[in-house]
PDB file of N, CA and C in Angstrom:
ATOM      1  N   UNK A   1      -7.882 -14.141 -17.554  1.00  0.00           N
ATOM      2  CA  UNK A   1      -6.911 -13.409 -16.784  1.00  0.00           C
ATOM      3  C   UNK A   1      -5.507 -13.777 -17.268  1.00  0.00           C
ATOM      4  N   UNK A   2      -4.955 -12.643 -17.584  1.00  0.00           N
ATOM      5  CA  UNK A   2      -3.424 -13.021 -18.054  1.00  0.00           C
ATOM      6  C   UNK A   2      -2.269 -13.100 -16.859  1.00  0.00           C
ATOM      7  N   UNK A   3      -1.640 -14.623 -16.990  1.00  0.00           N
ATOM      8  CA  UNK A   3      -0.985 -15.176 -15.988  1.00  0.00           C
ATOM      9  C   UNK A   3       0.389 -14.958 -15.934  1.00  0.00           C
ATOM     10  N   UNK A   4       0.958 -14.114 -16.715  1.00  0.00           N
ATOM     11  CA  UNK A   4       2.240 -13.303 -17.172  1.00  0.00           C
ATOM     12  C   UNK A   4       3.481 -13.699 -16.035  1.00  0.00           C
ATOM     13  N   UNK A   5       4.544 -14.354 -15.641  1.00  0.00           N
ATOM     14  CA  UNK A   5       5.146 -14.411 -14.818  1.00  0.00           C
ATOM     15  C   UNK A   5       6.021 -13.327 -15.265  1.00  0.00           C
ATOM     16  N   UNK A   6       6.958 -12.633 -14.012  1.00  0.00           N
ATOM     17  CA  UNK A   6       7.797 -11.729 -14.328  1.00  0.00           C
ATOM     18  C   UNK A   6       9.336 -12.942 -14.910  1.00  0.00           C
ATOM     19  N   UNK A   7      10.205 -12.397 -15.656  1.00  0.00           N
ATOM     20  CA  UNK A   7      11.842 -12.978 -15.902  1.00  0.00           C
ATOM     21  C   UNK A   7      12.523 -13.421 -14.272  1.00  0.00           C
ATOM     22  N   UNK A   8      12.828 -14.463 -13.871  1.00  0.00           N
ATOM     23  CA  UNK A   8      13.435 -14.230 -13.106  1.00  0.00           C
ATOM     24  C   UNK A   8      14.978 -13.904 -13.317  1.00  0.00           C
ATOM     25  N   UNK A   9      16.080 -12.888 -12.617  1.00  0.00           N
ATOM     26  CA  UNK A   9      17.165 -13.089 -12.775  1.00  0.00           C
ATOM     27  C   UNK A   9      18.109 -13.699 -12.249  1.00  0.00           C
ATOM     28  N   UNK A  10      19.291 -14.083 -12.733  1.00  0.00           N
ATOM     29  CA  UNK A  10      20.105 -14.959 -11.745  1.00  0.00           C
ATOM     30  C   UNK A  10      20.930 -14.319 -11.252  1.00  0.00           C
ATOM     31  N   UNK A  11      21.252 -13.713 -10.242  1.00  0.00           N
ATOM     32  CA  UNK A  11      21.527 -12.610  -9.163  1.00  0.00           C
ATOM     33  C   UNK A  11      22.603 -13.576  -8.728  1.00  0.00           C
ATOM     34  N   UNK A  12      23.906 -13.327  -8.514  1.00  0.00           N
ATOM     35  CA  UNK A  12      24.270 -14.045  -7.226  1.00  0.00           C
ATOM     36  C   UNK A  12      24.600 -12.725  -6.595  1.00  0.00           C
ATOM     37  N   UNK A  13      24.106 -12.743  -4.994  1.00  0.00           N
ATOM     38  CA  UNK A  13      24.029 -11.731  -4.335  1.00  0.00           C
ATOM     39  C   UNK A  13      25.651 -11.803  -3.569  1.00  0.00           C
ATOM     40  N   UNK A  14      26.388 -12.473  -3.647  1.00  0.00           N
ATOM     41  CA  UNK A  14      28.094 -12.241  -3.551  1.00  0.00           C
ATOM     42  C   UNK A  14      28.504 -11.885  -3.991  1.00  0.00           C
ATOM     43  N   UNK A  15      28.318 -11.459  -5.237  1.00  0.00           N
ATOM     44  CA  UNK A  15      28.875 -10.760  -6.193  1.00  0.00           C
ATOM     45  C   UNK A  15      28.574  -8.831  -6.234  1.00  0.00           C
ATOM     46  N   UNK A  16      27.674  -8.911  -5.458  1.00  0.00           N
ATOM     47  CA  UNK A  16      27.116  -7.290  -5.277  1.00  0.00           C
ATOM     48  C   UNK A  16      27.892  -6.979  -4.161  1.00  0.00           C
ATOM     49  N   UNK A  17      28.083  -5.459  -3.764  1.00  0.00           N
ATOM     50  CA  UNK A  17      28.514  -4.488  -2.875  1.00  0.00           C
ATOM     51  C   UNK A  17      27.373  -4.167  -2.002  1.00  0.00           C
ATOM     52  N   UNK A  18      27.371  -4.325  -0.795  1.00  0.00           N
ATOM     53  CA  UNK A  18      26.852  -3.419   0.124  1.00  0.00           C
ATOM     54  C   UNK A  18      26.880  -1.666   0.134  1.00  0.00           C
ATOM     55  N   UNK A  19      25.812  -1.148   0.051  1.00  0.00           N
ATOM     56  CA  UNK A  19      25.619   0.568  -0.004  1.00  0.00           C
ATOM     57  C   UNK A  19      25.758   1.410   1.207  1.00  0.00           C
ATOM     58  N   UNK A  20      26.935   1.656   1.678  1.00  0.00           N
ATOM     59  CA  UNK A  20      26.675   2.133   2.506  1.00  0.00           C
ATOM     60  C   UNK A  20      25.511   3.524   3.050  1.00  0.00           C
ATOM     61  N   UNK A  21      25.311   3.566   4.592  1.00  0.00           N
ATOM     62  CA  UNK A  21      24.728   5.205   4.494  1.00  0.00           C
ATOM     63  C   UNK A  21      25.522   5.869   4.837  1.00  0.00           C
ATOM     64  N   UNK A  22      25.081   7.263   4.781  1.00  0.00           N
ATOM     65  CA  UNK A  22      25.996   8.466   4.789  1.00  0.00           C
ATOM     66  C   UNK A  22      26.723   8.476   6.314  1.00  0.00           C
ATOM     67  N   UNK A  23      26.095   7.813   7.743  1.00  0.00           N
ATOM     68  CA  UNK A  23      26.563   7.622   8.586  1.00  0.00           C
ATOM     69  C   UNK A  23      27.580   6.539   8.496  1.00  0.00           C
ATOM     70  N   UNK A  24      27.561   5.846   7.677  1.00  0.00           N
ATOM     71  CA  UNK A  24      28.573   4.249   8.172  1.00  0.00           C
ATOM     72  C   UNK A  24      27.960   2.959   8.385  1.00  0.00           C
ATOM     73  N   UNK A  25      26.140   3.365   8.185  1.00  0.00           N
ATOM     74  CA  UNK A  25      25.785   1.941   8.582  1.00  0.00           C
ATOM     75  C   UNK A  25      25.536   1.044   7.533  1.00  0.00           C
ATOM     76  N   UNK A  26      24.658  -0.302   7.744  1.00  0.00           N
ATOM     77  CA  UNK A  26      24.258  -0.855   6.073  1.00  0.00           C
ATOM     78  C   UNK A  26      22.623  -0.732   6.289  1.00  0.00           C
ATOM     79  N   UNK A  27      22.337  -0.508   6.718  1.00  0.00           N
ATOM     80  CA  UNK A  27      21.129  -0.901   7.201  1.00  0.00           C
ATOM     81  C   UNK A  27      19.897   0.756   6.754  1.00  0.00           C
ATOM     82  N   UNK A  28      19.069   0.844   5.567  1.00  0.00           N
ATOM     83  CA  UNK A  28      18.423   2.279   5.053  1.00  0.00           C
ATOM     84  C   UNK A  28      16.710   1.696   5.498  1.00  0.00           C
ATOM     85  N   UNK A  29      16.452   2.832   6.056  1.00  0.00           N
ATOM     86  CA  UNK A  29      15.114   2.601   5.949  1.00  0.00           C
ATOM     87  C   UNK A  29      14.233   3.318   5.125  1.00  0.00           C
ATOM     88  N   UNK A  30      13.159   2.895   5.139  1.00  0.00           N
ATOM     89  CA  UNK A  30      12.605   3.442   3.444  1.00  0.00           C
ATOM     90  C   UNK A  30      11.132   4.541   4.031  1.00  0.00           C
ATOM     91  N   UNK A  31      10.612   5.112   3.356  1.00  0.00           N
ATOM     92  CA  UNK A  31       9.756   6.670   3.841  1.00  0.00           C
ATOM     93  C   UNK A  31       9.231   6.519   2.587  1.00  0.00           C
ATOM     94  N   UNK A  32       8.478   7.628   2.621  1.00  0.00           N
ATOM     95  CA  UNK A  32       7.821   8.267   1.858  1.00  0.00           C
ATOM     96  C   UNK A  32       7.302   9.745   1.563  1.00  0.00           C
ATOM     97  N   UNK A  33       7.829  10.054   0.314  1.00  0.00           N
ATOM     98  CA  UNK A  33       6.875  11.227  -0.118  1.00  0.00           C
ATOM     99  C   UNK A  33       5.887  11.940  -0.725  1.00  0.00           C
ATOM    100  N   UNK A  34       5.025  12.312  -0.363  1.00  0.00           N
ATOM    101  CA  UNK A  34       3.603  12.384  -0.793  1.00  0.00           C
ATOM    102  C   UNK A  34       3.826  13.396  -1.610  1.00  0.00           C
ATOM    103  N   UNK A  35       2.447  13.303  -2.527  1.00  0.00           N
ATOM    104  CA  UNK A  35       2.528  14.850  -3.969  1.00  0.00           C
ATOM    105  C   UNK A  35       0.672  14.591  -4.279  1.00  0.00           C
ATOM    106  N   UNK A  36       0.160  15.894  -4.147  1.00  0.00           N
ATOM    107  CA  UNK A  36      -0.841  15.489  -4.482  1.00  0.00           C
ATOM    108  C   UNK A  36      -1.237  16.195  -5.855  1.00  0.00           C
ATOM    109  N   UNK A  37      -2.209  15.470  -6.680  1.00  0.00           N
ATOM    110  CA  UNK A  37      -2.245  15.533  -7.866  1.00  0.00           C
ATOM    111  C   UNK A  37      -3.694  15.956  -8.023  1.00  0.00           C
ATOM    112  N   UNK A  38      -4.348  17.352  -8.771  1.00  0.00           N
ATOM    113  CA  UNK A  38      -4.884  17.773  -9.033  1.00  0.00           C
ATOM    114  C   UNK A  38      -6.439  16.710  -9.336  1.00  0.00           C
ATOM    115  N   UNK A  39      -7.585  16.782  -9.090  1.00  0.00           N
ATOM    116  CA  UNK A  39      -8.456  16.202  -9.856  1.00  0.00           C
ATOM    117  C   UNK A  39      -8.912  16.656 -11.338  1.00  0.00           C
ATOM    118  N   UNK A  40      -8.197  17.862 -11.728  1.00  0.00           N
ATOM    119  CA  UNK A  40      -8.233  18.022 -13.077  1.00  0.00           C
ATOM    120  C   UNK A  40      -7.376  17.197 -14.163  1.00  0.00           C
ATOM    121  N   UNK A  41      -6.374  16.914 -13.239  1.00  0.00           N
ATOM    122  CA  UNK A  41      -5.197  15.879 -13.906  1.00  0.00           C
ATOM    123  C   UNK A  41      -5.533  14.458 -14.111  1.00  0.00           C
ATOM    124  N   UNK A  42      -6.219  13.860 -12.725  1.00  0.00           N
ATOM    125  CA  UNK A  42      -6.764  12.754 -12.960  1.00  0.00           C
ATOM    126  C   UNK A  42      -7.932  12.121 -13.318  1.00  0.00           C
ATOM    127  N   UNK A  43      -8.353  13.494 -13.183  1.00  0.00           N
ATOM    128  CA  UNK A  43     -10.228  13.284 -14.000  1.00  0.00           C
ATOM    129  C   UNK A  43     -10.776  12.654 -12.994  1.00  0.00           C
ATOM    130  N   UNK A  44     -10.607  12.530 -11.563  1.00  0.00           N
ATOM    131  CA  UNK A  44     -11.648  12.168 -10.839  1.00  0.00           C
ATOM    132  C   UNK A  44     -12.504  13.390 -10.031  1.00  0.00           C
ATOM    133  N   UNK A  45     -13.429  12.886  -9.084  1.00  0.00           N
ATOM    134  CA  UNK A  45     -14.290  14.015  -8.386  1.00  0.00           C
ATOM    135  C   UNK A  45     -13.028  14.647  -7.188  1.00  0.00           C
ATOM    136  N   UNK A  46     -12.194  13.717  -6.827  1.00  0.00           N
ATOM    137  CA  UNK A  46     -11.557  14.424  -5.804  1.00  0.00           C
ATOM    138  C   UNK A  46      -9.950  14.569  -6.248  1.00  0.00           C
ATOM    139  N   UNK A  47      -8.815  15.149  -5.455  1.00  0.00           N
ATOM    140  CA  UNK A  47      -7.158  15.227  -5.525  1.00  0.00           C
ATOM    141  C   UNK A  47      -6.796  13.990  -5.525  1.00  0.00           C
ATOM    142  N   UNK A  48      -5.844  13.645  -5.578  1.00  0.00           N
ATOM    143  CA  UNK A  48      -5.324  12.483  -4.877  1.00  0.00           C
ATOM    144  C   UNK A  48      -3.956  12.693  -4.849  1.00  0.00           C
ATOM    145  N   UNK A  49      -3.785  11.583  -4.057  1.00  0.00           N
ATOM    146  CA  UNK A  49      -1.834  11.785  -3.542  1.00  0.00           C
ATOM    147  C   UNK A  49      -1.874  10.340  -3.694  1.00  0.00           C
ATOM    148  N   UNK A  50      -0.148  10.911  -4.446  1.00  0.00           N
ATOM    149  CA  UNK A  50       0.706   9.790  -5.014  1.00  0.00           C
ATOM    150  C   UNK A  50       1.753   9.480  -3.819  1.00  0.00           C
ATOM    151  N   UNK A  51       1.900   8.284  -3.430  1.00  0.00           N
ATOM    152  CA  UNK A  51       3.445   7.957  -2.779  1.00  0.00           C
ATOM    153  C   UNK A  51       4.123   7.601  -3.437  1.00  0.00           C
ATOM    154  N   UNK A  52       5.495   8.173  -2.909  1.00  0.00           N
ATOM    155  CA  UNK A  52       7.023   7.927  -3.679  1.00  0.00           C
ATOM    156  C   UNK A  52       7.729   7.580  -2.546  1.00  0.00           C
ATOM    157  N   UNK A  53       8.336   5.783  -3.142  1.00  0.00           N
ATOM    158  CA  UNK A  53       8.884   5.458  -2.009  1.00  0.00           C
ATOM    159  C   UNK A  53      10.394   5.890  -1.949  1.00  0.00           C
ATOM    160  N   UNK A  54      10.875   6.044  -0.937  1.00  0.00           N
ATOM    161  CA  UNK A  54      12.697   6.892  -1.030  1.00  0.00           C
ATOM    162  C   UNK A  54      12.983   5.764  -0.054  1.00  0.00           C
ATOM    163  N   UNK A  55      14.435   5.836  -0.133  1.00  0.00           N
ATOM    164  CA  UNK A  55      15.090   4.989   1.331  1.00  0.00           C
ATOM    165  C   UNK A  55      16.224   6.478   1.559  1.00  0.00           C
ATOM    166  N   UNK A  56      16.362   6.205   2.935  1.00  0.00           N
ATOM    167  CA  UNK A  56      17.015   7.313   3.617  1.00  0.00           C
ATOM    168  C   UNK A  56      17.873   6.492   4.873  1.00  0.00           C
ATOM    169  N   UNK A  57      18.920   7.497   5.067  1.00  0.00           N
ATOM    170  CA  UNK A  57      19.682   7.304   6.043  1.00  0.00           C
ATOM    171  C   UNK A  57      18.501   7.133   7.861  1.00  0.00           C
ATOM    172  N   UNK A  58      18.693   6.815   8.734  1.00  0.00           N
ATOM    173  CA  UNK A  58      18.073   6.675   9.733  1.00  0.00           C
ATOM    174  C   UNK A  58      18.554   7.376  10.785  1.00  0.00           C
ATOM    175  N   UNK A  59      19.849   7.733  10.385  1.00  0.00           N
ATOM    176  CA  UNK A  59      20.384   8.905  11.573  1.00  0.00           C
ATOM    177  C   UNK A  59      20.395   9.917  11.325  1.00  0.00           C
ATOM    178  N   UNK A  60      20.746  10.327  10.124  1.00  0.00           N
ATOM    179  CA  UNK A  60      21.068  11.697   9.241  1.00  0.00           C
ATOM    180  C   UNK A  60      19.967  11.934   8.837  1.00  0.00           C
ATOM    181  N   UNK A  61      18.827  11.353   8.030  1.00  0.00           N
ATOM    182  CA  UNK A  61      17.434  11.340   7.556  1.00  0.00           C
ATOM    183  C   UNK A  61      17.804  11.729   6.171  1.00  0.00           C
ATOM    184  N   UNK A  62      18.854  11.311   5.438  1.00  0.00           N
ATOM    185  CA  UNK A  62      19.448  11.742   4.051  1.00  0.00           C
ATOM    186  C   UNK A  62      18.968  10.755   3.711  1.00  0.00           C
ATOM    187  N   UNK A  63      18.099  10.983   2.240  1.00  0.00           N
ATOM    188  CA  UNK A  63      17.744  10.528   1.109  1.00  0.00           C
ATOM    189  C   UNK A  63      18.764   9.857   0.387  1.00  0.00           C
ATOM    190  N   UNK A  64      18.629   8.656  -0.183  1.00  0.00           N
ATOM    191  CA  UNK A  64      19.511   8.239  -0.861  1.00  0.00           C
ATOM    192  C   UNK A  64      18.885   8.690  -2.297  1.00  0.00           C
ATOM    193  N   UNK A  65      19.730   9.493  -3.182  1.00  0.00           N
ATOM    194  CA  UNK A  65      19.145  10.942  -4.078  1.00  0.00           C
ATOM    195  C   UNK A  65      18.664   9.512  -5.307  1.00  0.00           C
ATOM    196  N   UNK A  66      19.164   8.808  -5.575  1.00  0.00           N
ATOM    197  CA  UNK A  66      18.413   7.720  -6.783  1.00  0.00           C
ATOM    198  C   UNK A  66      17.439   7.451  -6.929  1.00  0.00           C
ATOM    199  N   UNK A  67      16.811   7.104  -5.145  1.00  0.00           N
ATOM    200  CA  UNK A  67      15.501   7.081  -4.969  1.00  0.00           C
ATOM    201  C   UNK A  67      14.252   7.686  -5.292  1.00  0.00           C
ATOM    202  N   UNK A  68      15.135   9.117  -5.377  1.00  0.00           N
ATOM    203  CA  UNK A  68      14.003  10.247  -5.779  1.00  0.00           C
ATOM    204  C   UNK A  68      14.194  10.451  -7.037  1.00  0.00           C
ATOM    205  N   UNK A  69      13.053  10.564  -7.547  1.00  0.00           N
ATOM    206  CA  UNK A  69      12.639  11.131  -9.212  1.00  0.00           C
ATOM    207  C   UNK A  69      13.487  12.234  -9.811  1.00  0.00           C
ATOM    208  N   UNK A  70      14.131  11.889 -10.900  1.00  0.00           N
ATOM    209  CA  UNK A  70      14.947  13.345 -10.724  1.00  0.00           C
ATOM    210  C   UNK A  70      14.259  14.632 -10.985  1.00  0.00           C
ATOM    211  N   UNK A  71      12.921  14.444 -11.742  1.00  0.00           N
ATOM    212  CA  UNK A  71      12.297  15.588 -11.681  1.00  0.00           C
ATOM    213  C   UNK A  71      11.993  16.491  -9.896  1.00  0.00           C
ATOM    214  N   UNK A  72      12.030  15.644  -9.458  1.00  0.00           N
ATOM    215  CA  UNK A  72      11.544  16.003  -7.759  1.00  0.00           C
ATOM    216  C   UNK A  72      13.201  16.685  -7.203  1.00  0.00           C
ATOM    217  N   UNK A  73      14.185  16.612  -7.542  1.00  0.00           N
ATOM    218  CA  UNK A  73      15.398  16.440  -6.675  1.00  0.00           C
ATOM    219  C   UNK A  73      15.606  18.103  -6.131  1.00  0.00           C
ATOM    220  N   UNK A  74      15.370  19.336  -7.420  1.00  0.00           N
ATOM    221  CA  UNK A  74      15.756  20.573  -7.269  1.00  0.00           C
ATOM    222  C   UNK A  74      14.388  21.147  -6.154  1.00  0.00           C
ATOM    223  N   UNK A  75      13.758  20.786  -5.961  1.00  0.00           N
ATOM    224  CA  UNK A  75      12.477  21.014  -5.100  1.00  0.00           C
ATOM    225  C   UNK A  75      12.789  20.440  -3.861  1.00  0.00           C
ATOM    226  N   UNK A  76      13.889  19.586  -3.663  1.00  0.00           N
ATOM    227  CA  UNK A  76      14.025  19.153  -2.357  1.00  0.00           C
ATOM    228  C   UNK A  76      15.277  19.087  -1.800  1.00  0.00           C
ATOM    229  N   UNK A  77      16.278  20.025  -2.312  1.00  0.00           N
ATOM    230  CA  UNK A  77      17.379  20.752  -2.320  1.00  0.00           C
ATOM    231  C   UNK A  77      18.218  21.014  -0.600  1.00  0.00           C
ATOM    232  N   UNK A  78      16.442  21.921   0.029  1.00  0.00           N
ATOM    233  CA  UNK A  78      16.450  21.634   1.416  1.00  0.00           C
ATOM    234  C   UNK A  78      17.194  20.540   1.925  1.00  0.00           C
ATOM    235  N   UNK A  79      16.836  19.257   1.744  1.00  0.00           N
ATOM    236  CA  UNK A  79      16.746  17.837   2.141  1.00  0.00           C
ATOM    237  C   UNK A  79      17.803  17.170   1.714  1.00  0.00           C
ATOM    238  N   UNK A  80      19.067  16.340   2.635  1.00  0.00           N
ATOM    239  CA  UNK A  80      19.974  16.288   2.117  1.00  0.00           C
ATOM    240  C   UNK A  80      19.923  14.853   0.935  1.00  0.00           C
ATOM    241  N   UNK A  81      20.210  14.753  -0.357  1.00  0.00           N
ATOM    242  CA  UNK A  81      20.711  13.334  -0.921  1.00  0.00           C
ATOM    243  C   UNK A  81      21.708  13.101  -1.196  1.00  0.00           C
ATOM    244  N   UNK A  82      22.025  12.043  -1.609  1.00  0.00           N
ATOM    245  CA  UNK A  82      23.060  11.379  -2.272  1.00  0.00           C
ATOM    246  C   UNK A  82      22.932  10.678  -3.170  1.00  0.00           C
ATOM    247  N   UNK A  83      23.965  10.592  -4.104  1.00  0.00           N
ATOM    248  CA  UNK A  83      23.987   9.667  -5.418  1.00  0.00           C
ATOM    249  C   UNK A  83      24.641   8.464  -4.921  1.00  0.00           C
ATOM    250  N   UNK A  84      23.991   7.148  -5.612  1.00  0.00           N
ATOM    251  CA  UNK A  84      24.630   5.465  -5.253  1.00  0.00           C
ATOM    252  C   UNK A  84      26.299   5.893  -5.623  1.00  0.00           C
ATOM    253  N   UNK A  85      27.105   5.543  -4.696  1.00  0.00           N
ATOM    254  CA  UNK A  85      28.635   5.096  -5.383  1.00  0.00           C
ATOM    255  C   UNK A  85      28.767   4.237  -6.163  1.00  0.00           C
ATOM    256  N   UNK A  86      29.659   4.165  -6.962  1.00  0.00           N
ATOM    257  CA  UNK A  86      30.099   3.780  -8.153  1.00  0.00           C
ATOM    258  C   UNK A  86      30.766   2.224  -7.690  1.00  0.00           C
TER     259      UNK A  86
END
């Protein structure tokens, strides 16, 4: 069994910005969106569904838009996101 540790990095987390949400708070909670994927695609007997985890606003229910795949973003247009500030 290969015992591979991941890199750790040296983060100092004072040095980072807090993200706000689109309301004002700091605080995102995270969801999910389901996609289900053909059993011709995956070669099994049945579909299956993939989760994609997003974090979103908790008042507004806005997606923070990074989260989402950008292939997914024009399909969910409906649904409000946002790009991380700079």
């Amino acid at each position: 069994m290969d015992n591979q540790q991941q890199p750790q990095m040296n983060l100092d987390l004072s040095k980072t910005t807090p993200l706000e949400t689109p309301s004002g708070g700091k605080i995102w909670h995270t969801g999910m969106v389901l996609r289900k994927v053909s059993k011709f695609i995956t070669g099994t007997a049945e579909d299956a569904i993939v989760p994609i985890t997003v974090f979103y606003d908790p008042k507004t229910n806005e997606i923070l838009g990074d989260t989402l795949p950008q292939e997914l973003r024009e399909e969910y247009t409906g649904i409000e996101y946002r790009k991380m500030q700079d």
